[in-house]
C-alpha atoms as a PDB file:
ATOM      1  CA  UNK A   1     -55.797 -22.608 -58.547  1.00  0.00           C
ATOM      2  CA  UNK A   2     -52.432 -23.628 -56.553  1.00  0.00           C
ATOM      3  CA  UNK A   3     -49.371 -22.013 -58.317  1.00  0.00           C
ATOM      4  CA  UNK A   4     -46.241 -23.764 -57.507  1.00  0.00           C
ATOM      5  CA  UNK A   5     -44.145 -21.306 -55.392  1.00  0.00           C
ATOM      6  CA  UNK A   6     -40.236 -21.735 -56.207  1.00  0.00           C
ATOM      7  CA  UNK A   7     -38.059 -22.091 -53.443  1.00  0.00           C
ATOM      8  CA  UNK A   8     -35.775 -24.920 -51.533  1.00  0.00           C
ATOM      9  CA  UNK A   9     -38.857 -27.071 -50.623  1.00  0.00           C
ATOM     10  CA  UNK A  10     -41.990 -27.422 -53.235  1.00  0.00           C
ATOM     11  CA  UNK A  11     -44.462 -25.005 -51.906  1.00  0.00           C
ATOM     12  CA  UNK A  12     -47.914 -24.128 -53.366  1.00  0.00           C
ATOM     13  CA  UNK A  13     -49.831 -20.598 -53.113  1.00  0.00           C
ATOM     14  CA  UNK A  14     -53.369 -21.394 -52.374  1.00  0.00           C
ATOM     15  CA  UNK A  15     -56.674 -19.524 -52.163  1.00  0.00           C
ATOM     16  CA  UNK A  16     -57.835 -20.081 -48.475  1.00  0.00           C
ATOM     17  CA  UNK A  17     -60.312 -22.146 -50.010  1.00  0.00           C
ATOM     18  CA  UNK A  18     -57.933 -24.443 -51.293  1.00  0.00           C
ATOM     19  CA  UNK A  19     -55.901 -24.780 -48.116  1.00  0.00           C
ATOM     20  CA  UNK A  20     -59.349 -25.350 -46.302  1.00  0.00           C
ATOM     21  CA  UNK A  21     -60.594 -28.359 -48.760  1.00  0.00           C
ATOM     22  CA  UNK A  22     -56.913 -29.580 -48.725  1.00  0.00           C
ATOM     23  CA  UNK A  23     -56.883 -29.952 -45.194  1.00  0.00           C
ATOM     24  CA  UNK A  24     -59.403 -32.338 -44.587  1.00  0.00           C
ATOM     25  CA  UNK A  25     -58.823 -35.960 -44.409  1.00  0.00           C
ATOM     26  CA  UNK A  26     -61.488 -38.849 -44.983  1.00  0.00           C
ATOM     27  CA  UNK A  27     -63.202 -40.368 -42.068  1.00  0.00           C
ATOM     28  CA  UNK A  28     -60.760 -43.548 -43.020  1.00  0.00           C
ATOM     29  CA  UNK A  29     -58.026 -41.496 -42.811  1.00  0.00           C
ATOM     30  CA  UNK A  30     -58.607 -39.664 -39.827  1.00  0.00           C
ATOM     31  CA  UNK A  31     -59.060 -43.436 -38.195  1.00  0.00           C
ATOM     32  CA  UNK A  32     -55.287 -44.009 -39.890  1.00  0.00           C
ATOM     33  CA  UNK A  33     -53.530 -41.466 -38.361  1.00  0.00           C
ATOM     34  CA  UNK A  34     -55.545 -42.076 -35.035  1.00  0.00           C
ATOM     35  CA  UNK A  35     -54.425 -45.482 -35.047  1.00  0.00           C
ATOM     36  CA  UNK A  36     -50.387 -44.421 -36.066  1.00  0.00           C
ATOM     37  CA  UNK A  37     -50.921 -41.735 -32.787  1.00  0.00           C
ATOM     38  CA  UNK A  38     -52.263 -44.335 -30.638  1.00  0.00           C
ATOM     39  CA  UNK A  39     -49.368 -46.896 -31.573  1.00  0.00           C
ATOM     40  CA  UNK A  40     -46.674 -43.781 -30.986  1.00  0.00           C
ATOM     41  CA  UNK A  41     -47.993 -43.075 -27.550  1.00  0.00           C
ATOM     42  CA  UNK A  42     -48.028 -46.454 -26.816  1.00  0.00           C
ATOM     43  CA  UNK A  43     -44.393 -47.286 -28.411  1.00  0.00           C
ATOM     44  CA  UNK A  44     -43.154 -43.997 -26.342  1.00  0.00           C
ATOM     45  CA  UNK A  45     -45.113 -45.615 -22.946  1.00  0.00           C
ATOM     46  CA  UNK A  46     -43.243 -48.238 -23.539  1.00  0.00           C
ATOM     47  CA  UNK A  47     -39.536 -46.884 -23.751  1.00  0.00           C
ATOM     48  CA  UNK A  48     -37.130 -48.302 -21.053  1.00  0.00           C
ATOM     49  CA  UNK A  49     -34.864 -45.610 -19.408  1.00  0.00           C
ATOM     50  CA  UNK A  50     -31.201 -47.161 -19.681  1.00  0.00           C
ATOM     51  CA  UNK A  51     -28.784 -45.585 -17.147  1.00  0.00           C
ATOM     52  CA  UNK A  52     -25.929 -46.350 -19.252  1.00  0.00           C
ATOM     53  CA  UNK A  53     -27.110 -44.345 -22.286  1.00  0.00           C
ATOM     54  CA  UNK A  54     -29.699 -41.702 -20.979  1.00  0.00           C
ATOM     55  CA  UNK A  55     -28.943 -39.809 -24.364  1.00  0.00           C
ATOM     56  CA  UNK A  56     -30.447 -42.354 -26.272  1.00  0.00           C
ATOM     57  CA  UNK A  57     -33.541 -42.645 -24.050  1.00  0.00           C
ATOM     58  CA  UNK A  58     -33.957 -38.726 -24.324  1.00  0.00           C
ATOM     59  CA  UNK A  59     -33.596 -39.009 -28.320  1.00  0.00           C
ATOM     60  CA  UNK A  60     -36.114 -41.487 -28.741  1.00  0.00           C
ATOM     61  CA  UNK A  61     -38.666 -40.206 -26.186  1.00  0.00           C
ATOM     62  CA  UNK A  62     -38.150 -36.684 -28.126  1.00  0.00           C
ATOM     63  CA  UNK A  63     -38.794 -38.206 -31.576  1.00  0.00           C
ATOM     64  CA  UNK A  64     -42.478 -40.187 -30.728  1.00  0.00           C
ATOM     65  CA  UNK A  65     -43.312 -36.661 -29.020  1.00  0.00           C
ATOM     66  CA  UNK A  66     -42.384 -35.176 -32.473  1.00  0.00           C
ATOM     67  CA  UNK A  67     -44.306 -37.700 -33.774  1.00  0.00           C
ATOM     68  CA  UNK A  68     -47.560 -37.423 -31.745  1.00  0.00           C
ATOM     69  CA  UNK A  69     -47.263 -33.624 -32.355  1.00  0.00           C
ATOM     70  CA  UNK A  70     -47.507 -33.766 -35.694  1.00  0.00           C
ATOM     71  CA  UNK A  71     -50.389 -36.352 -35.881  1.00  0.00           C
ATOM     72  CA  UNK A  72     -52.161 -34.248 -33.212  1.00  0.00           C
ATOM     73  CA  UNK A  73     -51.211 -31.106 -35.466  1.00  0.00           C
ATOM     74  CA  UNK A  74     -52.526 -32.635 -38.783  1.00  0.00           C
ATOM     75  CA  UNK A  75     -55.681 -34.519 -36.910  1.00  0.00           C
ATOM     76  CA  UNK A  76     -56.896 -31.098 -35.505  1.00  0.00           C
ATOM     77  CA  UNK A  77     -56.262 -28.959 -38.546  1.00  0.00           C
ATOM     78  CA  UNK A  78     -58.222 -31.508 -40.790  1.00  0.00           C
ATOM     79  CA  UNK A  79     -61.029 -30.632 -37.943  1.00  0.00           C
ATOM     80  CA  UNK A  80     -60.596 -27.044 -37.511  1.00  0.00           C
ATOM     81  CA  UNK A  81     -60.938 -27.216 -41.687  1.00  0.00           C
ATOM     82  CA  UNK A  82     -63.859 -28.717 -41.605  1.00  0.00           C
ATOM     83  CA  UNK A  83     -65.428 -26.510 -38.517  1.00  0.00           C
ATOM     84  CA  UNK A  84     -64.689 -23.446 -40.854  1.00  0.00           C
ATOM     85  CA  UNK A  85     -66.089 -24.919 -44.131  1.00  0.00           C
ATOM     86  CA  UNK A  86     -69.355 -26.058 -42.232  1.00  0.00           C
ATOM     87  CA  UNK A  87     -70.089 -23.142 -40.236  1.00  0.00           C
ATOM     88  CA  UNK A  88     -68.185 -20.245 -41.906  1.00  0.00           C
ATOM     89  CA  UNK A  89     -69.600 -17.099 -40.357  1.00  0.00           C
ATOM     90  CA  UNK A  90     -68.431 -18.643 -36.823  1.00  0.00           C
ATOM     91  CA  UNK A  91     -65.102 -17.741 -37.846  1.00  0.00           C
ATOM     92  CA  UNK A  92     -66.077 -14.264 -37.918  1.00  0.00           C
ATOM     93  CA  UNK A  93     -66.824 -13.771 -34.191  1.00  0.00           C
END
């Protein structure tokens, strides 16, 4: 069972069964945060490079890649959670 771990930020210890279940997301929200990715990438397509104020171009292009990263992270590990649950003795080659 998750204990809560005491610290700056909550944190939870977890069996690695619990972190594997708790990884994966719903087909409905695996569509969600393939739709939010999709409207990042496209927002970040998008940006317009203004001469006058390249900083602000580079901030904003940074923070939809930090975006997509994340989604991409989260979207993969739900995945790789599920590959491991459903074929567990794969993991051991």
């Amino acid at each position: 069972m998750a204990t809560l771990i005491t610290n700056t930020f909550s944190a939870y210890h977890l069996t690695e069964q619990e972190a594997l279940q708790g990884s994966i997301f719903t087909v409905t929200q695996l569509q969600v945060l393939q739709n939010q990715l999709a409207q990042v990438a496209e927002e970040k397509l998008a940006l317009d490079f203004d001469t006058s104020d390249p900083a602000s171009y580079a901030q904003q292009e940074a923070y939809m890649k930090g975006q997509m990263d994340l989604l991409l992270y989260i979207i993969d590990s739900s995945q790789a959670a599920a590959d491991t649950l459903n074929n567990p003795e794969s993991e051991l080659e």
